[in-house]
Protein backbone atom coordinates (compact mmCIF):
# COMPACT_ATOMS: atom_id res chain seq x y z
CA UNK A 1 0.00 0.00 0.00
CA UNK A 2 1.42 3.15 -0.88
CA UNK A 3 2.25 5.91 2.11
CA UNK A 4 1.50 8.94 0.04
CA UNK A 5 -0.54 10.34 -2.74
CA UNK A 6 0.01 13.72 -4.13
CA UNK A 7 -3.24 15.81 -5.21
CA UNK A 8 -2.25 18.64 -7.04
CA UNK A 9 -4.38 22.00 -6.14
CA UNK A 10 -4.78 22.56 -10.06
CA UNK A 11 -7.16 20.04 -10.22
CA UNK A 12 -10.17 21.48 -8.86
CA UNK A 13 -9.27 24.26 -11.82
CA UNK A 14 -8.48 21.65 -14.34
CA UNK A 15 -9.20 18.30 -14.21
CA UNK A 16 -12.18 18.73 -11.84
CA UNK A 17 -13.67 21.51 -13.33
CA UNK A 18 -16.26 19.12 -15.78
CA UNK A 19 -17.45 17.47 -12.84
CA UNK A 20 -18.15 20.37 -10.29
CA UNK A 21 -21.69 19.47 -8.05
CA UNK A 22 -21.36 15.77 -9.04
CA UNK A 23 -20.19 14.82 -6.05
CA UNK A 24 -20.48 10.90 -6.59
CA UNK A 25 -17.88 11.75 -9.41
CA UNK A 26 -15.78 14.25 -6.89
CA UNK A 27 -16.02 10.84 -4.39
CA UNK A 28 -15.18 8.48 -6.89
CA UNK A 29 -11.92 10.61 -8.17
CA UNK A 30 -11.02 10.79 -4.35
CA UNK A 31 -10.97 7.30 -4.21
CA UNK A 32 -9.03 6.70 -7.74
CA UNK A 33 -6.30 8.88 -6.50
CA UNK A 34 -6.17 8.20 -2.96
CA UNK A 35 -7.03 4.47 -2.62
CA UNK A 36 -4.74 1.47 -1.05
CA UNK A 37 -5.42 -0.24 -4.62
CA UNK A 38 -4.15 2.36 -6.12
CA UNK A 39 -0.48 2.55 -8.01
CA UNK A 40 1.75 5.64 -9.55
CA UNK A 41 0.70 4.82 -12.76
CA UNK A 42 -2.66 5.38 -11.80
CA UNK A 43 -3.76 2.23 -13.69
CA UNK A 44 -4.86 -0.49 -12.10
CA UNK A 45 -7.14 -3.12 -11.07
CA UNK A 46 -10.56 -2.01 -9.47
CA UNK A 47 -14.00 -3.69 -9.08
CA UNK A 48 -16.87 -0.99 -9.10
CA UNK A 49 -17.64 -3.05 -5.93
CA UNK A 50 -14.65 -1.97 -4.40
CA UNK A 51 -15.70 1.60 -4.86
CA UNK A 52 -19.03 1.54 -3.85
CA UNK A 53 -18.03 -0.08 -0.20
CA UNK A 54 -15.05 2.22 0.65
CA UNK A 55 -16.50 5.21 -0.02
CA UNK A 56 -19.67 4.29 1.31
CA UNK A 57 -22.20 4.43 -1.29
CA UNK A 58 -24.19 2.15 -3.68
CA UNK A 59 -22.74 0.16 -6.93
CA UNK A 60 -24.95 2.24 -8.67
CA UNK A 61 -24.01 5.68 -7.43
CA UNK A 62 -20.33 4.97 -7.91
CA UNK A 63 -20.98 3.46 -11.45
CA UNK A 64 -22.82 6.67 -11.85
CA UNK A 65 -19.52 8.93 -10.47
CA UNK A 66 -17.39 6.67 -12.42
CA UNK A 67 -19.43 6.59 -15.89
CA UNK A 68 -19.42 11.18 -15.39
CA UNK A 69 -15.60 10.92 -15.60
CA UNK A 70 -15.46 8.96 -17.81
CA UNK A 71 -17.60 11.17 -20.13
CA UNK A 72 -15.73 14.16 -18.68
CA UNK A 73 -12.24 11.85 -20.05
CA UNK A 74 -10.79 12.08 -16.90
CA UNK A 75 -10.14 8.51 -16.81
CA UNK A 76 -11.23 5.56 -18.40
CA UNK A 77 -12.64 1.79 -17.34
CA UNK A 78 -12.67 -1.12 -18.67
CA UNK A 79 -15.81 -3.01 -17.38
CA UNK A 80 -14.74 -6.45 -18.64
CA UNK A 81 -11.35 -6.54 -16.49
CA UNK A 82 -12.16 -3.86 -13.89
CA UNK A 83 -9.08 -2.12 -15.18
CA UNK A 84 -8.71 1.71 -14.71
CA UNK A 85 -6.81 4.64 -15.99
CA UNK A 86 -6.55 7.94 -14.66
CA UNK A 87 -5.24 9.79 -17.05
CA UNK A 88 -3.03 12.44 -15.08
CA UNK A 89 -1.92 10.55 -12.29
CA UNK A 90 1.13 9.29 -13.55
CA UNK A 91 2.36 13.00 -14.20
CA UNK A 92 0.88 13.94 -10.87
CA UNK A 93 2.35 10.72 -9.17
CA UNK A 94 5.33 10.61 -10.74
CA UNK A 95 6.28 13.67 -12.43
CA UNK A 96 5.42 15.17 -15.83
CA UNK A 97 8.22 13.71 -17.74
CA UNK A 98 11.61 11.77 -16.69
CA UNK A 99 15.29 11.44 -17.88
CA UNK A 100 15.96 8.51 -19.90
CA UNK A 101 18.86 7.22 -17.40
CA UNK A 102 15.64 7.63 -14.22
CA UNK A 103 15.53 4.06 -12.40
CA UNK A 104 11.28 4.78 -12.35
CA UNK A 105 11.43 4.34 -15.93
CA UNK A 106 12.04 0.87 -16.19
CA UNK A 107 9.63 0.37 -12.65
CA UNK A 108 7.26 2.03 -15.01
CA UNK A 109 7.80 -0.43 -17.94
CA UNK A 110 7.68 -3.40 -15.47
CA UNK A 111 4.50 -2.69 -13.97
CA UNK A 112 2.68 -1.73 -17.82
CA UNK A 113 4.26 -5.02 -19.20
CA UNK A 114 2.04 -6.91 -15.97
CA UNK A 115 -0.86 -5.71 -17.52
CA UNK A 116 -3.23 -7.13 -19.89
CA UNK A 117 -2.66 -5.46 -24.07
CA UNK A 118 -6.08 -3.33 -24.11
CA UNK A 119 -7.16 -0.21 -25.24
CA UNK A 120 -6.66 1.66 -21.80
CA UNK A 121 -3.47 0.20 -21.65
CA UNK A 122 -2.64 0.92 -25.01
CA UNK A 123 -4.40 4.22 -24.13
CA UNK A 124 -1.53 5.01 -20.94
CA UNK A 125 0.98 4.06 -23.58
CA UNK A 126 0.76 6.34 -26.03
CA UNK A 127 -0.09 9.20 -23.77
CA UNK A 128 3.53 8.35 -21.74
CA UNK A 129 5.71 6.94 -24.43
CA UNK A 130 7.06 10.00 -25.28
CA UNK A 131 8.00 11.60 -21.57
CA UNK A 132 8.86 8.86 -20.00
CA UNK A 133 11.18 7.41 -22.46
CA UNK A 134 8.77 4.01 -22.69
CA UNK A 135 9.81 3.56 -26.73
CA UNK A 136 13.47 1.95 -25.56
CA UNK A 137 12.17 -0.83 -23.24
CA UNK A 138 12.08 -3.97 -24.83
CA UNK A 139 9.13 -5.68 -22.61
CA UNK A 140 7.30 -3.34 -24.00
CA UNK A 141 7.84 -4.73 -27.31
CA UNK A 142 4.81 -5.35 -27.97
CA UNK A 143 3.01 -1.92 -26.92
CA UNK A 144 5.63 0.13 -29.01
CA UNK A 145 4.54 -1.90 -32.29
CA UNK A 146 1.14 -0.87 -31.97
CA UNK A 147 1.65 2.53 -32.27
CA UNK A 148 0.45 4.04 -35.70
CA UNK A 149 3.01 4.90 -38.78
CA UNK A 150 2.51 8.52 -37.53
CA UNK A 151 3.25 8.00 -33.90
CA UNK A 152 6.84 10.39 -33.58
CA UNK A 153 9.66 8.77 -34.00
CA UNK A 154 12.24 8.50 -30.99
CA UNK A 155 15.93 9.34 -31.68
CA UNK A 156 16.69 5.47 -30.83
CA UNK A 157 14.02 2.97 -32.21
CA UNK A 158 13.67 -0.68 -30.64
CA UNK A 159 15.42 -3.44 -32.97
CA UNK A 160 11.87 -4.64 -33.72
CA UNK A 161 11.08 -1.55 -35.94
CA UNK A 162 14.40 -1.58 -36.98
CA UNK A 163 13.80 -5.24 -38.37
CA UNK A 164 10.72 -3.42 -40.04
CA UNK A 165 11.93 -0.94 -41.56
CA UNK A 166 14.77 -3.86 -43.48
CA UNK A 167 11.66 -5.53 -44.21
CA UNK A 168 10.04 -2.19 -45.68
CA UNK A 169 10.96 -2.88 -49.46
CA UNK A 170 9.30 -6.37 -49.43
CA UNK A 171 6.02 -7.17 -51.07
CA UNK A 172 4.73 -10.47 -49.97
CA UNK A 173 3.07 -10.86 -46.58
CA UNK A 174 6.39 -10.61 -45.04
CA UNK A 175 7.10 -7.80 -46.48
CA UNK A 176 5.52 -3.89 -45.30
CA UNK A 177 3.93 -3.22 -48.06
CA UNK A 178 2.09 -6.73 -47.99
CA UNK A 179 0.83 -6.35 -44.43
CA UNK A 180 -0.50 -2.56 -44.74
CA UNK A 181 -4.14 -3.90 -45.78
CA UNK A 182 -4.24 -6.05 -42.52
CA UNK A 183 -2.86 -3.34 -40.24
CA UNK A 184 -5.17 -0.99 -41.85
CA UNK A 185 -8.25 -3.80 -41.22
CA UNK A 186 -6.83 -4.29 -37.38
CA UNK A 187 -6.94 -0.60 -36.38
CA UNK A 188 -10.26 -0.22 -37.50
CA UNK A 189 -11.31 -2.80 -35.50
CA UNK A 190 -10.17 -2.11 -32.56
CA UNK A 191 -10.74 1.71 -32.59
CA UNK A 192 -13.87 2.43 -29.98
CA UNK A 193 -17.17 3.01 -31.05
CA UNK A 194 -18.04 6.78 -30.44
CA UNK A 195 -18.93 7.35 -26.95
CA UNK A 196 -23.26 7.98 -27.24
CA UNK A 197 -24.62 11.05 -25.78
CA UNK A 198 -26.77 9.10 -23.56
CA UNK A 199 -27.72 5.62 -22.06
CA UNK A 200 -31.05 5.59 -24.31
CA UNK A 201 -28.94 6.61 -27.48
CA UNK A 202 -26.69 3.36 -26.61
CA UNK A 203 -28.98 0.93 -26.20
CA UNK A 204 -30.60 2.14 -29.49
CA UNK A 205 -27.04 2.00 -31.13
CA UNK A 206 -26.89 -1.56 -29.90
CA UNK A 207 -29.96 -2.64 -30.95
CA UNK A 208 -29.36 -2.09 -34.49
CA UNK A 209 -26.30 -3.26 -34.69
CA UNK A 210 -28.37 -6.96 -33.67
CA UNK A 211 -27.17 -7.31 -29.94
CA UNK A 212 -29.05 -9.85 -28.19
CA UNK A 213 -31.24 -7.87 -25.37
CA UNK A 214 -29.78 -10.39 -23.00
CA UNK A 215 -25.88 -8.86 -23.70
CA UNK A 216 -27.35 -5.46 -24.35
CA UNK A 217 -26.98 -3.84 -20.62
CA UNK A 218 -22.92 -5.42 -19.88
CA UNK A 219 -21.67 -4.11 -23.67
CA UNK A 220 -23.87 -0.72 -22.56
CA UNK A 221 -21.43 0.05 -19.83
CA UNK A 222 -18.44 -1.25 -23.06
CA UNK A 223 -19.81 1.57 -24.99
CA UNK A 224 -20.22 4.03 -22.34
CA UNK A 225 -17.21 3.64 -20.87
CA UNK A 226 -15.39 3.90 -24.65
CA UNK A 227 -14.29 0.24 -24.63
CA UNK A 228 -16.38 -0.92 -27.48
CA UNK A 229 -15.04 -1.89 -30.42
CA UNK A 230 -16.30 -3.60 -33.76
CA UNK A 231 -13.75 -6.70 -32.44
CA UNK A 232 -16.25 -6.59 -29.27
CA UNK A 233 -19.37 -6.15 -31.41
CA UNK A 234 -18.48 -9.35 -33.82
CA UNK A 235 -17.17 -11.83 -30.86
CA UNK A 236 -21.31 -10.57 -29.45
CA UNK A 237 -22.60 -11.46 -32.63
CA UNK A 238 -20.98 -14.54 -33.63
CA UNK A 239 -21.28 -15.94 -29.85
CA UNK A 240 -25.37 -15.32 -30.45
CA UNK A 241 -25.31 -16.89 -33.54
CA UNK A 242 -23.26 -20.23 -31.91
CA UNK A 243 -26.05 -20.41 -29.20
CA UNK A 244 -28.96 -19.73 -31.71
């Protein structure tokens, strides 16, 4: 359990500003930032359960808090592993950005590489890779590879995208050029599902797309949350079509 948590004053000016008279949100950040579950990264594991009984309120008040900062993108949740972000508290935690030669960076890169390869992950990656040097640590192999063609370069690239870019004049499958169509076809499948304006928009959303009103409340809180993708939608579909 951690001994200390620093709470930056800006945030009742910044991050807390969307959220001002919610006050199951205001509990629920307390708790995010504060709690013995808690780690610097600020991403961690955390049933909604968990919440709800240390702060004293019910599961459906702190999904409630939870779901407004979510929509206020003050953190994110993954409803299927109980996994939470919060976005800032990694630079509030830990500090805005490190030296490449900082011992923390590698604890950083140990305790992301324990973690499941999901969107809020993937989310915590690319919002750190950058300041705290996470590009040049090979166990996160795997998370640097996912980043688009785009993504800035670092002035030392990991010898898996240098073994891409010798690959970059091929043209069969092993080749860049021959995968391009399949990344192309992967991030569109895992890129979320626009967050809907409300609960009743969602369901609608859902409906449509042919998900079984038994499924349609747990890939709700998917949606809500911005952890739905059209991978999720098709692995609902096709497991309703199995059972039909």
């Amino acid at each position: 359990m951690r001994k200390f948590a620093s709470i930056p004053p800006r945030i009742w000016q910044a991050d807390l500003k969307a959220v001002r008279g919610k006050l199951e949100a205001l509990a629920v950040h307390y708790h995010l930032t504060t709690s013995g579950h808690a780690n610097m990264l600020g991403l961690y594991y955390v049933p909604i359960t968990y919440i709800a009984h240390e702060i004293g309120c019910s599961p459906e008040g702190a999904s409630k808090g939870l779901l407004d900062l979510i929509e206020a993108k003050i953190c994110s949740y993954d409803f299927e592993r109980e996994l939470v972000w919060v976005h800032e508290m990694a630079a509030d935690q830990i500090a805005p950005q490190l030296s490449p030669k900082d011992k923390r960076v590698k604890g950083i890169a140990d305790q992301l590489a324990m973690l499941p390869t999901c969107l809020i992950t993937l989310g915590f990656y690319k919002r750190y890779r950058l300041p705290f040097h996470l590009y040049d640590e090979r166990n996160l192999e795997e998370f640097e590879l996912s980043m688009p063609d785009d993504a800035e370069v670092p002035s030392k690239a990991l010898r898996s995208k240098e073994k891409e870019k010798d690959l970059e004049e091929g043209e069969g499958p092993s080749g860049f050029r021959g995968r391009e169509q399949i990344e192309k076809t992967s991030n569109t499948m895992f890129r979320p599902f626009p967050i809907p304006s409300s609960s009743a928009e969602g369901k609608t959303f859902l409906i449509t797309k042919g998900v079984p009103a038994e499924q349609i409340d747990g890939c709700l809180r998917n949606l809500l949350g911005g952890n739905f993708t059209p991978y999720d939608l098709e692995g609902v579909l096709s497991g309703a079509r199995s059972a039909a």
